[in-house]
C-alpha atoms as a PDB file:
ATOM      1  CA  UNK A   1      14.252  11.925  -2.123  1.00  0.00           C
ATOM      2  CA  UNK A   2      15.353  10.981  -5.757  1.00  0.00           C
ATOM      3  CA  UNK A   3      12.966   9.402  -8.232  1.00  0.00           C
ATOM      4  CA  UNK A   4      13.608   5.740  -7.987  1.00  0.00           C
ATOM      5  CA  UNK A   5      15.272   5.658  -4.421  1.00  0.00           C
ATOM      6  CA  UNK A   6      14.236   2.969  -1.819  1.00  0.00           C
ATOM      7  CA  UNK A   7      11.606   3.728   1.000  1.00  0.00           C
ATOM      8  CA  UNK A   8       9.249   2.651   2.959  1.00  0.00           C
ATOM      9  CA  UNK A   9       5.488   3.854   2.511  1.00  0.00           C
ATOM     10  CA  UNK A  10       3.229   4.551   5.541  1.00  0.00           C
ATOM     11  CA  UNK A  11      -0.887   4.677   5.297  1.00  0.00           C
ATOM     12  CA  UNK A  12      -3.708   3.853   7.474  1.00  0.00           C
ATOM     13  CA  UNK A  13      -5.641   1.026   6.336  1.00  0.00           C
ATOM     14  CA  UNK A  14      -8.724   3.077   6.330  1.00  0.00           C
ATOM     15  CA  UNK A  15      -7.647   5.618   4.659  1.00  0.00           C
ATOM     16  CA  UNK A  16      -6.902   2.712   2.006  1.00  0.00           C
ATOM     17  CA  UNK A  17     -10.057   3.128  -1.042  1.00  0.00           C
ATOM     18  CA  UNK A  18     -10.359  -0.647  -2.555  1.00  0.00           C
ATOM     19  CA  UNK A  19     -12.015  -1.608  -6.095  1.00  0.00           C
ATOM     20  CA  UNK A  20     -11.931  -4.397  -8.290  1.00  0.00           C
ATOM     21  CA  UNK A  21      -9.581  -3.687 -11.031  1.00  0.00           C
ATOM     22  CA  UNK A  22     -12.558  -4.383 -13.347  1.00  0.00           C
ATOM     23  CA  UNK A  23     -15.114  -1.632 -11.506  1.00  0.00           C
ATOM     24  CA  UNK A  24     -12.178   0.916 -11.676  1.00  0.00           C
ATOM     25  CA  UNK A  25     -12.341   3.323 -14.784  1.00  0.00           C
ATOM     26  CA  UNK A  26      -8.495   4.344 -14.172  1.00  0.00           C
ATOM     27  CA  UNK A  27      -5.812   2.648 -12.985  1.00  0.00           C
ATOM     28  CA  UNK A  28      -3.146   4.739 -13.992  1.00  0.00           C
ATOM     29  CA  UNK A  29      -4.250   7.470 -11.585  1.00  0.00           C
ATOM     30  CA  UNK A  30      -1.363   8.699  -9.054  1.00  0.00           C
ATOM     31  CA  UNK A  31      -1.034   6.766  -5.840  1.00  0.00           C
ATOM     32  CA  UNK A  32      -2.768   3.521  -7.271  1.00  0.00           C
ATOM     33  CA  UNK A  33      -1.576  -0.221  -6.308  1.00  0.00           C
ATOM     34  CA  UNK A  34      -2.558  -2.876  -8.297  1.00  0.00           C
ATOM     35  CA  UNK A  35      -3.030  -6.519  -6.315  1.00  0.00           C
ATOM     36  CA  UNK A  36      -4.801  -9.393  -5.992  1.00  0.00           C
ATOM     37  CA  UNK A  37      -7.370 -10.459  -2.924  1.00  0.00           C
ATOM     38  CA  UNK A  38      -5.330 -13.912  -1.702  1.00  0.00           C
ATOM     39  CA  UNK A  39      -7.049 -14.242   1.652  1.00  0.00           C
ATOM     40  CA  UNK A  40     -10.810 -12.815   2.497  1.00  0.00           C
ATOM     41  CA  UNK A  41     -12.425 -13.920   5.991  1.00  0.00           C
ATOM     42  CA  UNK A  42     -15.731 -12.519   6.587  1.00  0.00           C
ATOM     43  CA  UNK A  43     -16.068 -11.848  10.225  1.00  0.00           C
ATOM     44  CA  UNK A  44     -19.382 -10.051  10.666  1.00  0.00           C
ATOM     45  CA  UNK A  45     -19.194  -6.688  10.293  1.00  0.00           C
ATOM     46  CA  UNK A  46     -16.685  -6.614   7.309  1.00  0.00           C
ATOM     47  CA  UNK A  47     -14.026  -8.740   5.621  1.00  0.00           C
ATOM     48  CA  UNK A  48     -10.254  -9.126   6.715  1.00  0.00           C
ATOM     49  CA  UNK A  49      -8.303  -9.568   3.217  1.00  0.00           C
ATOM     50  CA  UNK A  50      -4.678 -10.170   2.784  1.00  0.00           C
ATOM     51  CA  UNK A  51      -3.926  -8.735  -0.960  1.00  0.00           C
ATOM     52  CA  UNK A  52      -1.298  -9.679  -2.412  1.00  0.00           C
ATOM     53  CA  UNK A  53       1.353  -7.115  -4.875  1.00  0.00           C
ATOM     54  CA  UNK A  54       2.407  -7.639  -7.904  1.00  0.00           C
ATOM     55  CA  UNK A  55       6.113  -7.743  -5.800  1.00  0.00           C
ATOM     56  CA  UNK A  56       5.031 -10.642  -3.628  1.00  0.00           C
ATOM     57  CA  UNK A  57       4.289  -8.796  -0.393  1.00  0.00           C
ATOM     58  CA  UNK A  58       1.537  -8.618   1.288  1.00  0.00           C
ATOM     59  CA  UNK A  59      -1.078  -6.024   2.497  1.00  0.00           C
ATOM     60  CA  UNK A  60      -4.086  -6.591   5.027  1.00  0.00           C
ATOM     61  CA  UNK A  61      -7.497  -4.719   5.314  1.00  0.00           C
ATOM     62  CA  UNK A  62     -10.570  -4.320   6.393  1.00  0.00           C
ATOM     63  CA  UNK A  63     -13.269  -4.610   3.462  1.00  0.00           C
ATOM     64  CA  UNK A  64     -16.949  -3.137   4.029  1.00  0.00           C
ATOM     65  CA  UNK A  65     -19.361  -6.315   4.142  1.00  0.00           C
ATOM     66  CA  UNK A  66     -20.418  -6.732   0.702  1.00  0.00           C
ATOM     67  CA  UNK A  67     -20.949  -9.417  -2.091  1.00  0.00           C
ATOM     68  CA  UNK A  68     -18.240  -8.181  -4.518  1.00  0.00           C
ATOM     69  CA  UNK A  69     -15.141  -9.565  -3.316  1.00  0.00           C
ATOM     70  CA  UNK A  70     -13.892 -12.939  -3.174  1.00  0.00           C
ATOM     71  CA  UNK A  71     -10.326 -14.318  -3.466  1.00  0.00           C
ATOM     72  CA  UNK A  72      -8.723 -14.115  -6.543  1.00  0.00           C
ATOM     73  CA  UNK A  73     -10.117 -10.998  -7.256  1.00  0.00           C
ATOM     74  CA  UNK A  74      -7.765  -8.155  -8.733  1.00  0.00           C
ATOM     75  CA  UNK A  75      -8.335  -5.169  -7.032  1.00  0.00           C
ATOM     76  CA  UNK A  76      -7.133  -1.434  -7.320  1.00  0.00           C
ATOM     77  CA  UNK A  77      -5.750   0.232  -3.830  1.00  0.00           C
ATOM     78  CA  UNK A  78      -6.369   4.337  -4.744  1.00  0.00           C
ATOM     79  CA  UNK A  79      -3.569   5.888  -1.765  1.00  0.00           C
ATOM     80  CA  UNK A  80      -4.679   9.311  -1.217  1.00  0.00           C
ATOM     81  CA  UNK A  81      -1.539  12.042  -1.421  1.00  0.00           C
ATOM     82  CA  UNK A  82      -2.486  13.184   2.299  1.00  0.00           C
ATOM     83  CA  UNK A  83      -3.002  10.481   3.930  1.00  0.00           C
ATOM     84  CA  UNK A  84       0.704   9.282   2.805  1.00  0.00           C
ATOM     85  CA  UNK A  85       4.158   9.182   4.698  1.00  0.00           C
ATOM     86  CA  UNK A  86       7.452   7.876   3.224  1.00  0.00           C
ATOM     87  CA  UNK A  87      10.733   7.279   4.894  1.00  0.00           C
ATOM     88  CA  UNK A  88      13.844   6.893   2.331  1.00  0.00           C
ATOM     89  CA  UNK A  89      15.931   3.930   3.258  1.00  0.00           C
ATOM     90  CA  UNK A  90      19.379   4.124   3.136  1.00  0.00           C
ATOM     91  CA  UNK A  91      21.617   3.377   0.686  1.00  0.00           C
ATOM     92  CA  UNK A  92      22.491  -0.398   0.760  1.00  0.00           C
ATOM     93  CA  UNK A  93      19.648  -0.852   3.372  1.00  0.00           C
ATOM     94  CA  UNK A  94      17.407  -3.895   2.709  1.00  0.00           C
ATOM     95  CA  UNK A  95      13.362  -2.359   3.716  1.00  0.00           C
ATOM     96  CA  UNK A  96      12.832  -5.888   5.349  1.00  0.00           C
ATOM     97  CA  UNK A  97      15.769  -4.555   7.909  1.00  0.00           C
ATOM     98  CA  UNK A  98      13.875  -1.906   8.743  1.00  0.00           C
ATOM     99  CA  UNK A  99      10.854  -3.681   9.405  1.00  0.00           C
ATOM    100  CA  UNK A 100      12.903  -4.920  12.385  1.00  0.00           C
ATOM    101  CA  UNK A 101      11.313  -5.022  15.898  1.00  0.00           C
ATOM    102  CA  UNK A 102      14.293  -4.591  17.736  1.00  0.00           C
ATOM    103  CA  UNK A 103      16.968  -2.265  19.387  1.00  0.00           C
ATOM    104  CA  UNK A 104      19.027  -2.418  15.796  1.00  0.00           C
ATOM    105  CA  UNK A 105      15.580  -0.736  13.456  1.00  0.00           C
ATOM    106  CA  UNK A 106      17.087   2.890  12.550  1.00  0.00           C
ATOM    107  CA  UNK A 107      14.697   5.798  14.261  1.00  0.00           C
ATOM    108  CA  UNK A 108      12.592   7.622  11.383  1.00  0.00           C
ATOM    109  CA  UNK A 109      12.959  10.501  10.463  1.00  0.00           C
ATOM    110  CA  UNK A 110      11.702  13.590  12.538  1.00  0.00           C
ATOM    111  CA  UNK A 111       9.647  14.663  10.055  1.00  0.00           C
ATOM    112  CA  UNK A 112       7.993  12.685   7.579  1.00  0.00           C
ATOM    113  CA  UNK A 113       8.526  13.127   3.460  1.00  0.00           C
ATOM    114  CA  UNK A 114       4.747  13.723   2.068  1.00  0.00           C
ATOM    115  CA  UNK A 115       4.112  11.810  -1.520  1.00  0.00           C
ATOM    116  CA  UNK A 116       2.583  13.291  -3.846  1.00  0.00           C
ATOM    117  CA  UNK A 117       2.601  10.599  -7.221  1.00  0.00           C
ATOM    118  CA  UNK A 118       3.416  11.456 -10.978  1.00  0.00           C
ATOM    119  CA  UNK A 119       1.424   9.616 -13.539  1.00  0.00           C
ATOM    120  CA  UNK A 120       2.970   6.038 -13.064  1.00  0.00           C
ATOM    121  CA  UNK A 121       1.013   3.416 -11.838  1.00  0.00           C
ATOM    122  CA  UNK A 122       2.142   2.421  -7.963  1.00  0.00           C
ATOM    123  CA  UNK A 123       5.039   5.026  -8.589  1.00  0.00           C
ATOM    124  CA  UNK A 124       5.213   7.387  -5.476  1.00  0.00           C
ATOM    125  CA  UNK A 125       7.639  10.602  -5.634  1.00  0.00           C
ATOM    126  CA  UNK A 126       8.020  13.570  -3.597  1.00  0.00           C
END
């Protein structure tokens, strides 16, 4: 996959490591997404939080059950390199289309392209 070309990005949400921006001593490190906590719901045993990106979209997670976060708290997402799988997208294919449900979404690919990030923040390459 070329630097710069269109994909989608995979990850388990628990395999997702969350910080406040401020707690965070480096936010440039590979595989890091900046955001912002828009929704937090406390349901017992930990929080649900839909964090929003810098692009507009949207990620949900599970948050362990402390008194740190809140809503409008700017948070760091640290992606580990492993844990990753990217599918390119093909030229003059719009991601949302592939987020399709039905018959028309393309298949993925057999086999997965692992990221591994370069020094740019929420930059993922091969």
């Amino acid at each position: 996959m070329e630097d710069g070309s269109n994909c989608l990005l995979a990850v388990r949400p628990e395999s997702v490591v969350v910080e406040p921006l401020d707690s965070l001593g480096d936010f440039d490190a590979p595989n890091t997404l900046r955001g912002v906590i828009s929704t937090l719901l406390f349901v017992g045993d930990r929080f649900e939080a839909r964090i929003q990106l810098p692009c507009g979209d949207d990620i949900f997670l599970s948050l362990p059950p402390e008194d740190r976060w809140r809503e409008g708290l700017p948070v760091a997402m640290r992606l580990a390199a492993h844990d990753l799988q990217v599918w390119p997208v093909a030229a003059g294919e719009d991601s949302d289309d592939v987020n399709q449900t039905d018959d028309s979404m393309p298949a993925p690919p057999e086999e997965p392209v692992v990221a591994v990030a370069d020094d740019s923040p929420g930059k993922i390459d091969e």
